[in-house]
Protein backbone atom coordinates (compact mmCIF):
# COMPACT_ATOMS: atom_id res chain seq x y z
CA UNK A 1 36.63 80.35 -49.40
CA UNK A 2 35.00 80.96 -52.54
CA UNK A 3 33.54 77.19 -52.39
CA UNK A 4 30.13 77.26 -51.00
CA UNK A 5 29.75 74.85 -48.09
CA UNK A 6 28.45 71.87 -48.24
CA UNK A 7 24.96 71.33 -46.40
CA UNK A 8 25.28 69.01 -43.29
CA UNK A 9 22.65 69.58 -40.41
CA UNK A 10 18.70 70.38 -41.40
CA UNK A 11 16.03 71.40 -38.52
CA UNK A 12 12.57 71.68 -39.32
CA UNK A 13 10.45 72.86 -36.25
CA UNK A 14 5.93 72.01 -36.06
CA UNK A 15 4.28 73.00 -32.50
CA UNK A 16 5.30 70.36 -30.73
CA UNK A 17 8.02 68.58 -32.52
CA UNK A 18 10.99 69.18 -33.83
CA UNK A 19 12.72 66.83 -36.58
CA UNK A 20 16.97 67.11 -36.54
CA UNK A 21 18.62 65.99 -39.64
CA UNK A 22 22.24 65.19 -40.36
CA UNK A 23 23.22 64.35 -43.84
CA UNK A 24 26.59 62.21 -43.82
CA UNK A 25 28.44 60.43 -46.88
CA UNK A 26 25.87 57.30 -47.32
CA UNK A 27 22.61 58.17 -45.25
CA UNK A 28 20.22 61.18 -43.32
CA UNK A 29 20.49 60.51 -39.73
CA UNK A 30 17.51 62.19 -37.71
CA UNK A 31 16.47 62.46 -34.52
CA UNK A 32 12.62 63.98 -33.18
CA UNK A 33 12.31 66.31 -30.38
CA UNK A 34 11.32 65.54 -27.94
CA UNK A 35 12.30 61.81 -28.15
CA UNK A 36 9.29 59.29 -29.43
CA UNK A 37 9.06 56.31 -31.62
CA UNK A 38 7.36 56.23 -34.91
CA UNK A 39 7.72 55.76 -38.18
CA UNK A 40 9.81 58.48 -41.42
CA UNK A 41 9.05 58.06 -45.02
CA UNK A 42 11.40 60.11 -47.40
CA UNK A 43 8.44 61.04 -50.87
CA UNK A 44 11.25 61.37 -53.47
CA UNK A 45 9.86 64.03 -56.54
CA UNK A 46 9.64 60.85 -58.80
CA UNK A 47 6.99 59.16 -55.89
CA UNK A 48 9.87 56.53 -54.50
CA UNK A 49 9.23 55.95 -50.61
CA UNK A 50 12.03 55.36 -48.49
CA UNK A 51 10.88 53.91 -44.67
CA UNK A 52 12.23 53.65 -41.90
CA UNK A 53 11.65 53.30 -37.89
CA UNK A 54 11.71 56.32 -35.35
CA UNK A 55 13.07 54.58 -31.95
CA UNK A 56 12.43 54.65 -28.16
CA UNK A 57 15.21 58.23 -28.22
CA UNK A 58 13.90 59.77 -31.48
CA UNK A 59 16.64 58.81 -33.78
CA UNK A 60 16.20 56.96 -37.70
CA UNK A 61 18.57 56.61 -40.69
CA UNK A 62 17.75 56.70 -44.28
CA UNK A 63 19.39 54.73 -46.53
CA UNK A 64 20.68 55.54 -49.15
CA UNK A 65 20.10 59.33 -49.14
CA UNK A 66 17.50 59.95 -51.62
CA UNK A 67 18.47 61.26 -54.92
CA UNK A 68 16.45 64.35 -56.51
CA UNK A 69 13.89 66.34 -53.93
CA UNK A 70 12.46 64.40 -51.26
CA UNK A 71 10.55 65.54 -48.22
CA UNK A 72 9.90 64.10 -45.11
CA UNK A 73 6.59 62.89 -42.97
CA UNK A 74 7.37 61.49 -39.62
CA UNK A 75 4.60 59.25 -37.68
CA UNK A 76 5.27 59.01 -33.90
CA UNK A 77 3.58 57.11 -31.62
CA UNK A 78 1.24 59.39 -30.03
CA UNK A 79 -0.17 60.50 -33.38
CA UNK A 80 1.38 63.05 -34.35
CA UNK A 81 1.88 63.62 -38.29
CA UNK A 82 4.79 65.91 -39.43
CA UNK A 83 5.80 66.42 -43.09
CA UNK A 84 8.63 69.14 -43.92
CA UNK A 85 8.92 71.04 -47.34
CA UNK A 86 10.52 69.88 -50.29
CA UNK A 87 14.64 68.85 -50.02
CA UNK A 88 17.29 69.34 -52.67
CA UNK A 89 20.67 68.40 -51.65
């Protein structure tokens, strides 16, 4: 008990969309509510970009998980632009 928890589940919340994030052993698995295709880049501190597709239900993996503080900008299809604070895990 005197261990602090890990960090597992992330939910950043704009207007109209709301990004899910689930960090697991080897990757950040996301999904966007409500479901829409698109496009996440993960901006790592030291200006690496990670990409990867948003499909038809929402969902995207990055791989690996980025090392350092990243944050997140989603692109969906409609035009939307989201991009969450700075990460540390």
């Amino acid at each position: 008990r005197a261990d602090p928890a890990p960090l597992r589940a992330l939910t950043f919340a704009a207007e109209d969309l709301t990004i899910e994030l689930e960090v697991t052993l080897d990757r950040l698995h996301g999904q966007l509510v409500p479901p829409q295709p698109g496009e996440v880049e993960a901006h790592q501190a030291s200006g690496q970009v990670t990409t990867a597709s948003i499909d038809e239900d929402g969902w995207f993996a990055i791989r690996p998980i980025p090392a350092g503080s990243f944050r997140l900008r989603c692109h969906t299809s409609s035009g939307a632009s989201i991009l969450t604070g700075w990460i540390a895990l």
